[in-house]
Structure formats: C-alpha cells, structure tokens
Protein backbone atom coordinates (compact mmCIF):
# COMPACT_ATOMS: atom_id res chain seq x y z
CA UNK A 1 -3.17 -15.74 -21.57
CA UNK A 2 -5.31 -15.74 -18.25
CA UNK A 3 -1.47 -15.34 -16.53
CA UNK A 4 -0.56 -11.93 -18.66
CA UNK A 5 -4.01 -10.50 -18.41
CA UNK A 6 -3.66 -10.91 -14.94
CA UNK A 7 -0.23 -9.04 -14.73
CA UNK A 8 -1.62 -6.45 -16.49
CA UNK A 9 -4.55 -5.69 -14.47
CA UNK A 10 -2.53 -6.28 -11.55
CA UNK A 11 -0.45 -3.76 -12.58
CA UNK A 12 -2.81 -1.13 -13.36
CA UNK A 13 -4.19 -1.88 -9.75
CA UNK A 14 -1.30 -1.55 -7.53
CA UNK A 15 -0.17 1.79 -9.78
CA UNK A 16 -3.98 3.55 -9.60
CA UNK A 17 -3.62 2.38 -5.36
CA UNK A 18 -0.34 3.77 -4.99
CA UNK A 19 -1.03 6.90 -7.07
CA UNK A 20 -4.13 7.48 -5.25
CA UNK A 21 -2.47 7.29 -1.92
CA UNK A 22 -0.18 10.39 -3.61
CA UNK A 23 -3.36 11.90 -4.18
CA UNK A 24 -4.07 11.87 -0.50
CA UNK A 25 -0.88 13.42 0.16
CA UNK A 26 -1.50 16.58 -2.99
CA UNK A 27 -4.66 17.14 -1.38
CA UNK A 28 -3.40 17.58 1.83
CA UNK A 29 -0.59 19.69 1.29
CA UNK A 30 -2.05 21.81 -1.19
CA UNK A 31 -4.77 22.49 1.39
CA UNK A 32 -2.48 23.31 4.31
CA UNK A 33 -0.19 25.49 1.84
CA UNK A 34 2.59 23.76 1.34
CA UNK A 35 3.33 24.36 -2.80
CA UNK A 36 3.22 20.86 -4.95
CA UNK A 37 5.78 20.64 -7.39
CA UNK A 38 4.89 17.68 -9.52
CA UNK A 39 2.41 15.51 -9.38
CA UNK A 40 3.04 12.36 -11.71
CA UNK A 41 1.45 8.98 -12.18
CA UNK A 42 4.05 6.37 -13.05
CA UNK A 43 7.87 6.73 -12.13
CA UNK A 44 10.21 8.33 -14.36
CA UNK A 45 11.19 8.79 -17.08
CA UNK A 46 8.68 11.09 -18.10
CA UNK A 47 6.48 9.89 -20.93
CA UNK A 48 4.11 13.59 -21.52
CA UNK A 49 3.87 16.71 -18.84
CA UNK A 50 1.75 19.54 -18.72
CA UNK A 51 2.56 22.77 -16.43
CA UNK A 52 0.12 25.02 -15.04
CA UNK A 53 0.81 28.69 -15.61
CA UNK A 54 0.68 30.67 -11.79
CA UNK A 55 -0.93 33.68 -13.54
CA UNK A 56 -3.65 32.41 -15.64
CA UNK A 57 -4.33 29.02 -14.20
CA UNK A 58 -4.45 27.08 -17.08
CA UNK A 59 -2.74 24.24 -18.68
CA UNK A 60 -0.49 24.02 -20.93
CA UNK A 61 2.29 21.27 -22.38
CA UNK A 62 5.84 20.98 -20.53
CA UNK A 63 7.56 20.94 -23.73
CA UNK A 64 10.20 18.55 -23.44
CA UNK A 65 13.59 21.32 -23.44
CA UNK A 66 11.92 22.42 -20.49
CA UNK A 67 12.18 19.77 -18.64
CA UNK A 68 15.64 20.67 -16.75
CA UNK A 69 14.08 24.18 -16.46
CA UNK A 70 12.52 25.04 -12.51
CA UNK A 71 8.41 25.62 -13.21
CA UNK A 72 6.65 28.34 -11.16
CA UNK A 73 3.53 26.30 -12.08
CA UNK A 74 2.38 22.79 -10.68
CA UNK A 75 3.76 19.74 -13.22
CA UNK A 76 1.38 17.03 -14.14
CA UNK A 77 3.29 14.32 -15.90
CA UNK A 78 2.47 10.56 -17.33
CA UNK A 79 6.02 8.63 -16.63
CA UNK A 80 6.61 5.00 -18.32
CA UNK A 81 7.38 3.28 -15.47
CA UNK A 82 3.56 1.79 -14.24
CA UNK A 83 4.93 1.03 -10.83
CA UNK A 84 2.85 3.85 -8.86
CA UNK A 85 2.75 7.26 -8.70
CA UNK A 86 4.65 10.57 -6.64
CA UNK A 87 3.62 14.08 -5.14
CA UNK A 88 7.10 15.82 -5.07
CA UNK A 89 6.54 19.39 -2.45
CA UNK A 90 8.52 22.38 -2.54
CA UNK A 91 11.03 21.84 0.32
CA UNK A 92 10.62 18.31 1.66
CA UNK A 93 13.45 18.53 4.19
CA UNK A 94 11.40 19.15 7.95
CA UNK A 95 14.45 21.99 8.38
CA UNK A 96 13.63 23.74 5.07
CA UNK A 97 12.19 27.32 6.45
CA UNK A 98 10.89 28.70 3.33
CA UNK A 99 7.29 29.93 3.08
CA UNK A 100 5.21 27.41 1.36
CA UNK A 101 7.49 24.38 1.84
CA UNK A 102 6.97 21.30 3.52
CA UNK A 103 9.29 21.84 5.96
CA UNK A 104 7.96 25.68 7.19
CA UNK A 105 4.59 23.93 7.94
CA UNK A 106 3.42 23.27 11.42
CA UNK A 107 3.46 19.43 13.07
CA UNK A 108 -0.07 19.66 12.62
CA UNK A 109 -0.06 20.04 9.30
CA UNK A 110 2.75 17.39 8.49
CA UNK A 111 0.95 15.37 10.14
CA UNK A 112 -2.48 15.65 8.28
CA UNK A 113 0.01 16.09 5.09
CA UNK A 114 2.24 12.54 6.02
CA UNK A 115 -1.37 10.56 7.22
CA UNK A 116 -3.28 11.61 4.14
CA UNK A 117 -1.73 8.92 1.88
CA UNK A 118 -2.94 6.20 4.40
CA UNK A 119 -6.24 8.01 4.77
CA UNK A 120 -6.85 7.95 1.33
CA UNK A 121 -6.07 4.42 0.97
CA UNK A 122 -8.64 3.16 4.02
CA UNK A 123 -10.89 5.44 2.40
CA UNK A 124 -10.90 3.43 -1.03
CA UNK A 125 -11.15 0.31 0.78
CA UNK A 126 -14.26 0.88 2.54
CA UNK A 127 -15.81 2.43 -0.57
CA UNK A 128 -15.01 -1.08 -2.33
CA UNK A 129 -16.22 -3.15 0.35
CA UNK A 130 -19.22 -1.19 0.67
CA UNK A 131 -19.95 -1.47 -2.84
CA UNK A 132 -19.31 -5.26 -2.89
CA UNK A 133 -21.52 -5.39 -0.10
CA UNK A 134 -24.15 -4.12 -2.05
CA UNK A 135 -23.72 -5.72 -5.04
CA UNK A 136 -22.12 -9.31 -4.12
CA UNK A 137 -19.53 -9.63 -1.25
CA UNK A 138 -17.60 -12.76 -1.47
CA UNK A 139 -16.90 -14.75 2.00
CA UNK A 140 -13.00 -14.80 2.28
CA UNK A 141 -12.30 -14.18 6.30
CA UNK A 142 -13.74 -16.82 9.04
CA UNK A 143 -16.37 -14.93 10.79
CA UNK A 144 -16.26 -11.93 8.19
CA UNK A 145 -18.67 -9.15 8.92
CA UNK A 146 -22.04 -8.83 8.24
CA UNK A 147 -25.20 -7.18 9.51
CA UNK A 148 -27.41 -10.63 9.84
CA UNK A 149 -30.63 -8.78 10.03
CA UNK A 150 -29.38 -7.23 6.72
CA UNK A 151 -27.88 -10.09 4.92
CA UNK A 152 -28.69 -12.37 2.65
CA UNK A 153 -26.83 -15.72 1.62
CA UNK A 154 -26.13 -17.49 -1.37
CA UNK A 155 -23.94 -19.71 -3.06
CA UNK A 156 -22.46 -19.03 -6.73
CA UNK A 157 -21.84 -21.59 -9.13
CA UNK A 158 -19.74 -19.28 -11.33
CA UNK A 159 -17.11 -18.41 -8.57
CA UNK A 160 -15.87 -20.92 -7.41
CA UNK A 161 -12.96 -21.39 -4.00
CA UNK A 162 -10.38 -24.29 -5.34
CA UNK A 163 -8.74 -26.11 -1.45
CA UNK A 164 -7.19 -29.47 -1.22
CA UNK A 165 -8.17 -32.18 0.84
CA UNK A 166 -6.77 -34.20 3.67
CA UNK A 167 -4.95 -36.71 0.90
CA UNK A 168 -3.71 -33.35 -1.44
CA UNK A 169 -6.90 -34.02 -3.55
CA UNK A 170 -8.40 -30.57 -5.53
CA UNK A 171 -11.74 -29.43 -4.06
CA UNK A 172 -13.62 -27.23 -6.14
CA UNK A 173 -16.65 -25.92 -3.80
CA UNK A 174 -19.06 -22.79 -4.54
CA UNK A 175 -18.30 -19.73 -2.95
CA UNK A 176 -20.66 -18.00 -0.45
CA UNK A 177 -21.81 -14.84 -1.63
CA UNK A 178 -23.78 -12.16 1.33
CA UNK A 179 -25.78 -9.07 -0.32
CA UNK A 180 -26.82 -6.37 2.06
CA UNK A 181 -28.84 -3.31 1.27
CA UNK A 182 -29.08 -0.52 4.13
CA UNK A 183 -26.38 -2.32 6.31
CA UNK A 184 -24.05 -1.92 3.01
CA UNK A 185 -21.81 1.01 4.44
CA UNK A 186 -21.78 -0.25 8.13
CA UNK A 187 -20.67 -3.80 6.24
CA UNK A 188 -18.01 -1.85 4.42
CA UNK A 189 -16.31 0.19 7.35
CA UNK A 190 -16.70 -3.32 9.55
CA UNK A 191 -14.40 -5.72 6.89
CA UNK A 192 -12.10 -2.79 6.73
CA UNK A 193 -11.73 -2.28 10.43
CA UNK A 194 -11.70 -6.51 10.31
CA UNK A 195 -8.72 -6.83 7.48
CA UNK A 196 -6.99 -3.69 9.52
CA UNK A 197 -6.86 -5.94 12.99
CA UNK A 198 -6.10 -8.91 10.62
CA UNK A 199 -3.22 -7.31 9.30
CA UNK A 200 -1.61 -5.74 11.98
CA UNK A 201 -2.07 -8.93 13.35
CA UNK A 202 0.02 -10.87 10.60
CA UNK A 203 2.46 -8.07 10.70
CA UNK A 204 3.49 -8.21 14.57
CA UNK A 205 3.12 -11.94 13.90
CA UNK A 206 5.97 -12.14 11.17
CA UNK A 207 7.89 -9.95 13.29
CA UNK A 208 8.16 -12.44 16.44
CA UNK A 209 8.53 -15.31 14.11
CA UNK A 210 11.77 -13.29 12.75
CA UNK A 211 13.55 -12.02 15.94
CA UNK A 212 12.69 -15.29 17.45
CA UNK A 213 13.86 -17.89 15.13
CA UNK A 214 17.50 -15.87 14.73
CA UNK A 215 17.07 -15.65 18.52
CA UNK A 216 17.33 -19.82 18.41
CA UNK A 217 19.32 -20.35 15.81
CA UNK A 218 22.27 -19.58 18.74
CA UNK A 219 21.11 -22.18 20.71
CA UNK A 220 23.26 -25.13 21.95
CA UNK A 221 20.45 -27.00 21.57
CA UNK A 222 19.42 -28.71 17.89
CA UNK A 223 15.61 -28.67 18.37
CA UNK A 224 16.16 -25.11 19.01
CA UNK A 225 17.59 -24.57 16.38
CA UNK A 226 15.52 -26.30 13.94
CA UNK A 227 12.50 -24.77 15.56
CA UNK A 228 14.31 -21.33 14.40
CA UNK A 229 15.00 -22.38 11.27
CA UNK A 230 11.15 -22.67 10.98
CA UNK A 231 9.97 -20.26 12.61
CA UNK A 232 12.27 -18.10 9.61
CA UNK A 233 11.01 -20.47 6.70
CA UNK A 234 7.39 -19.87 7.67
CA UNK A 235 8.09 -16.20 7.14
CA UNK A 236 9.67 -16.69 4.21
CA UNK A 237 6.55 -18.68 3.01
CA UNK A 238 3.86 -16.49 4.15
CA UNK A 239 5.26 -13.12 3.17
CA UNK A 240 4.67 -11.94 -0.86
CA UNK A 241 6.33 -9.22 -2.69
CA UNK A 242 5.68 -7.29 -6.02
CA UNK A 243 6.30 -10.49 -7.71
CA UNK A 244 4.10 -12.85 -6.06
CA UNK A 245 1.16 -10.03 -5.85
CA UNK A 246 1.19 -9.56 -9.61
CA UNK A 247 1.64 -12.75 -10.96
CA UNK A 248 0.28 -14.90 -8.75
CA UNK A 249 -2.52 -13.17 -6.97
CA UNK A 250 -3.75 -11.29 -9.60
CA UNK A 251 -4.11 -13.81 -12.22
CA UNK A 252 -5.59 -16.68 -9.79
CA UNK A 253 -8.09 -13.28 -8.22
CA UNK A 254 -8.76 -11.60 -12.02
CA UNK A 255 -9.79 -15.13 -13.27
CA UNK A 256 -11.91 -15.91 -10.52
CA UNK A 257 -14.04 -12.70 -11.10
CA UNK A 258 -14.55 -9.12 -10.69
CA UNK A 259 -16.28 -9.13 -7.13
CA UNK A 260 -13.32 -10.99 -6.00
CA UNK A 261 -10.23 -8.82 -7.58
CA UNK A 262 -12.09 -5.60 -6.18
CA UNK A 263 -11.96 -7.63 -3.07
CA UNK A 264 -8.23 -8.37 -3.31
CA UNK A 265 -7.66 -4.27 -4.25
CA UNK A 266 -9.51 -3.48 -0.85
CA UNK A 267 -7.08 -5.55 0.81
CA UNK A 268 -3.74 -4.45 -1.03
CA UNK A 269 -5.17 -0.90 -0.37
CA UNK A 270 -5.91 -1.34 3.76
CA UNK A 271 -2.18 -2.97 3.54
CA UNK A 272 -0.67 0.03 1.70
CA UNK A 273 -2.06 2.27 4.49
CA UNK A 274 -0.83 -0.66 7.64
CA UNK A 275 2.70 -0.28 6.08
CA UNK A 276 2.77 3.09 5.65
CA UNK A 277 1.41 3.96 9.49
CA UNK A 278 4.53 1.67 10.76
CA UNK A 279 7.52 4.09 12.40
CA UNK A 280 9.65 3.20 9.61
CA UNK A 281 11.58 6.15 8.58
CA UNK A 282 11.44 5.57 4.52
CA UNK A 283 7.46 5.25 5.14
CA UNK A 284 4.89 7.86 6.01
CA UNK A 285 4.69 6.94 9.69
CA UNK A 286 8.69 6.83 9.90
CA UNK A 287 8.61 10.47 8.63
CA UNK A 288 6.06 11.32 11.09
CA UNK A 289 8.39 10.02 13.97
CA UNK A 290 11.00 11.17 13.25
CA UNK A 291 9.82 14.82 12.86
CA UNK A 292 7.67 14.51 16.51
CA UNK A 293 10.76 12.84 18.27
CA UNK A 294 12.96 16.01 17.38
CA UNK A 295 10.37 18.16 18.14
CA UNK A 296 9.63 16.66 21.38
CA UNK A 297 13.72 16.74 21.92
CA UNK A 298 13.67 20.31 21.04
CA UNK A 299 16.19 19.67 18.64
CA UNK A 300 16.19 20.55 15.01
CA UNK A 301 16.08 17.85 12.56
CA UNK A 302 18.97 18.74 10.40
CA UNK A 303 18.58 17.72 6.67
CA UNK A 304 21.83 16.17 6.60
CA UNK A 305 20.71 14.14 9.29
CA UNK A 306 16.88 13.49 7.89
CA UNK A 307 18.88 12.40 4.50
CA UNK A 308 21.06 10.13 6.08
CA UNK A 309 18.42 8.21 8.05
CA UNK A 310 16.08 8.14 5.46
CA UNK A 311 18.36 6.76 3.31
CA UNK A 312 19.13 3.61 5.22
CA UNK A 313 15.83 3.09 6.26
CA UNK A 314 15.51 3.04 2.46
CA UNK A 315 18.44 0.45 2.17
CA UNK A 316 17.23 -2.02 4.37
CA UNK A 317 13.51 -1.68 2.82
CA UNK A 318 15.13 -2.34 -0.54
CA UNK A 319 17.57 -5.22 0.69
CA UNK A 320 13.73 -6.81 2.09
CA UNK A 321 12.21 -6.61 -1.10
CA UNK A 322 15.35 -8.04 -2.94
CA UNK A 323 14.55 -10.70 -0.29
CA UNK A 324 11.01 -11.08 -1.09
CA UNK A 325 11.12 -11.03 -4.45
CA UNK A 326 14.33 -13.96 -4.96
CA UNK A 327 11.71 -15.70 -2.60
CA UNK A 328 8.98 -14.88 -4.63
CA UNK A 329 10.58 -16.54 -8.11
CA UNK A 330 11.93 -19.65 -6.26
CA UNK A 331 8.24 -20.44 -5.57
CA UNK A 332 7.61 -20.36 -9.52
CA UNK A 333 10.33 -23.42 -10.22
C-alpha cells in the first residue's frame, strides 16, 4: 500500500513540476506576443477542453466535434495521460514569419520564452526550500546551507535516515532537522544554488565516466578495460529514470514524511531546469542554441532543417530513457 500511494503522489508531483515549467513558458510567450494555442495539463488524449472566445473573453466548453476544428481562442484541456503537461504556440518553427508566432519573435524574446520553463522551475524550488526552512528543513547534503546565527538544531524521532553499517547491518538513526526564521529565504536561494552546483556536478561527472570507460574498453590492456567496464556500470548504477523516481524514490521519500518529499520535489524541480539549460536540441537550451548559432551564422534556420535535428536529438533522448528505464526494472528483481 505504502508502494502505490507512493506512485501516485509521485506521479501527481513530477506532472504538477513539469506542467508548471509549461506555465513558465505560457507566461512568457503570451507576454512577449507570441499567440498560445493550447495549454493542457496531462498528454493526450484529451480527457475535457474549454476554448476561450477572442471576442468576449470568456470560457466556454471545446465540445468534443470540435476538436479537429482550428480555435481562434486559447484551448485549455485536461488529457489522461498524468505524465506532465504542454504549451503548444502558434508557429513554433524559428523560420515561421507570421505575426504573433513563435518564430516572428525577436532572439530576445525566444530566449526569455525558451528560459522561462527553467526559471519557473528554480523558482518553485527555492519557494519549497524556503518554506522547509521555516517550518522544518531536513539535513540531506554534507555541509548543507544554513545561516548559523539563524539556525536552530534538532533531532526528530519520527523521521528517521535508514544506512547500513560496515558489516551490511540496518542503521536506523534520527534525522537532523535546522529551523530558521529571518534567514529562511537566504536558506532557500543558498540549498538551491547548493543542489544546482551539486547537480551540474553529477551531470559533467556521468558524462566523463561515459566517454571514458568506452574510451578503455579499446584498450589492449585488460585492467583497462575492466576499469571501463566500471567506470560504465557506475553510471548505469547511479543514474534513475521515470521508473526508479516514481517507484522507488517516491514511496521510500512519501513514507518518510512530508518535509522530506517537498524536499525531494525541490530537487526533481532544480533537475528539471539543469536538464533543460543543457545545449541539447530536443531540450529548452538545445532550442536556444540552435536558434543563436544560425543567427550568429547569418543563416536562416530552415524548418526542414530545425525538424530534422530536433527529431534525432529526440531519438537519442528516447533510446536513453529506454536505457534508463530497462536499468531501472533490473534493479527491482
């Protein structure tokens, strides 16, 4: 039972980050004209829509014959797939030239449009951190943040951290718990900037650790070899997908208490945006690039040639998570 509560709540979680990071994005556009669409919460297929008339600015519901039928009017829909959430604009291509599309806005504005998502997403972070460290943050990172002159310390018998010892042994210890009152905001944007560095961190780390072990794994040498071969296994081990984030994290995180699955959200979140920053075409940042490189070649980014990029970008990010998540259920057995 505590296993599918835990899926459940983790999947409410990752769908309200991921649909907030769209909201990022709506706000964004909407405010540097570029015309929304749809705006949805879940994937498709749609589950309910309502469509806001131009002329009278209200509501009303997207009947479902309509749905085929182009809407003059912004589309708000509920989809059944709880996976995340989308902000489709009017003319996504960077070569569409039509007044109030995506692409007929200026670099400056793509870019505030493209960096929203992973603004939103630090944002919502440091709001939960700050909040935690008002109410009850719990000690996670080894020299985690904190005003001392602000901070107090205690240890709670409720929450407890469950480790192993030197002979494989559970250890069930109390988990420190630091309370801050004025400090709480400065406490909030510090963890974030902390987890941010920490990530990054982990991210270029996984990276060597990749090139590098397929790098030895050519080597005449066996040691070399079998370093490679762990060097690859240790990403294997220390990387999670979808899988292992909703039913592992969440359940071990959602039974240990609420202070530490907002925790846990904060992180997922400030990982959201580190992803999404990375010059990955599929991603936010890879968009970004992609768009400045042309511009800086004077060159126009065809959408032919946008699609096709894109689209294996996509391929490989999907062929990763395949990876991932085959990893993921092998650790379950």
């Amino acid at each position: 039972m505590d296993i599918f509560v835990g899926v459940i709540v983790g999947l409410f979680v990752l769908m309200l980050l991921v649909t907030l990071h769209e909201l990022g994005h709506f706000v964004a556009a909407r405010r540097n004209g570029v015309r929304v669409l749809e705006f949805g919460i879940g994937f498709p297929p749609r589950a309910i829509a309502w469509v806001k008339d131009p002329k009278t600015k209200k509501w009303k519901r997207f009947k479902k014959k309509d749905w085929g039928k182009p809407q003059e009017g912004l589309i708000f829909s509920l989809n059944w797939l709880p996976i995340g959430g989308f902000c489709q604009m009017d003319g996504e291509s960077a070569f569409d030239e039509r007044k109030g599309t995506f692409g007929a806005a200026s670099f400056w504005a793509k870019t505030k449009i493209l960096f929203a998502g992973v603004a939103m997403n630090w944002l919502v972070a440091f709001l939960i951190l700050t909040v935690l460290a008002w109410t009850g943050m719990p000690e996670f990172l080894p020299g985690q943040f904190s005003v001392e002159s602000d901070t107090r310390v205690e240890e709670s018998t409720e929450i407890v951290v469950v480790t192993t010892d030197d002979e494989g042994n559970e250890v069930r210890t109390p988990q420190k718990i630091r309370y801050s009152t004025w400090s709480a905001p400065i406490v909030g944007a510090g963890i974030t900037l902390q987890i941010t560095g920490q990530t990054f961190q982990g991210l270029g780390e996984l990276l060597w650790n990749l090139i590098s072990g397929v790098g030895r794994l050519f080597s005449f040498d066996a040691s070399v070899r079998e370093s490679g071969q762990e060097a690859i296994s240790s990403v294997g081990e220390s990387v999670s997908g979808p899988v292992g984030i909703v039913g592992v994290l969440f359940p071990t995180f959602t039974s240990a208490g609420p202070s530490n699955l907002a925790y846990l959200a904060a992180i997922i979140s400030i990982s959201l945006a580190c992803m999404n920053v990375l010059p990955i075409p599929a991603l936010d940042g890879g968009r970004w690039f992609l768009i400045g490189l042309y511009k800086l070649r004077r060159k126009k980014l065809t959408k032919e040639i946008e699609e096709k990029i894109v689209a294996r970008a996509f391929v490989v990010l999907l062929a990763l998570m395949l990876i991932v998540t085959v990893l993921d259920i092998t650790r379950f057995f």
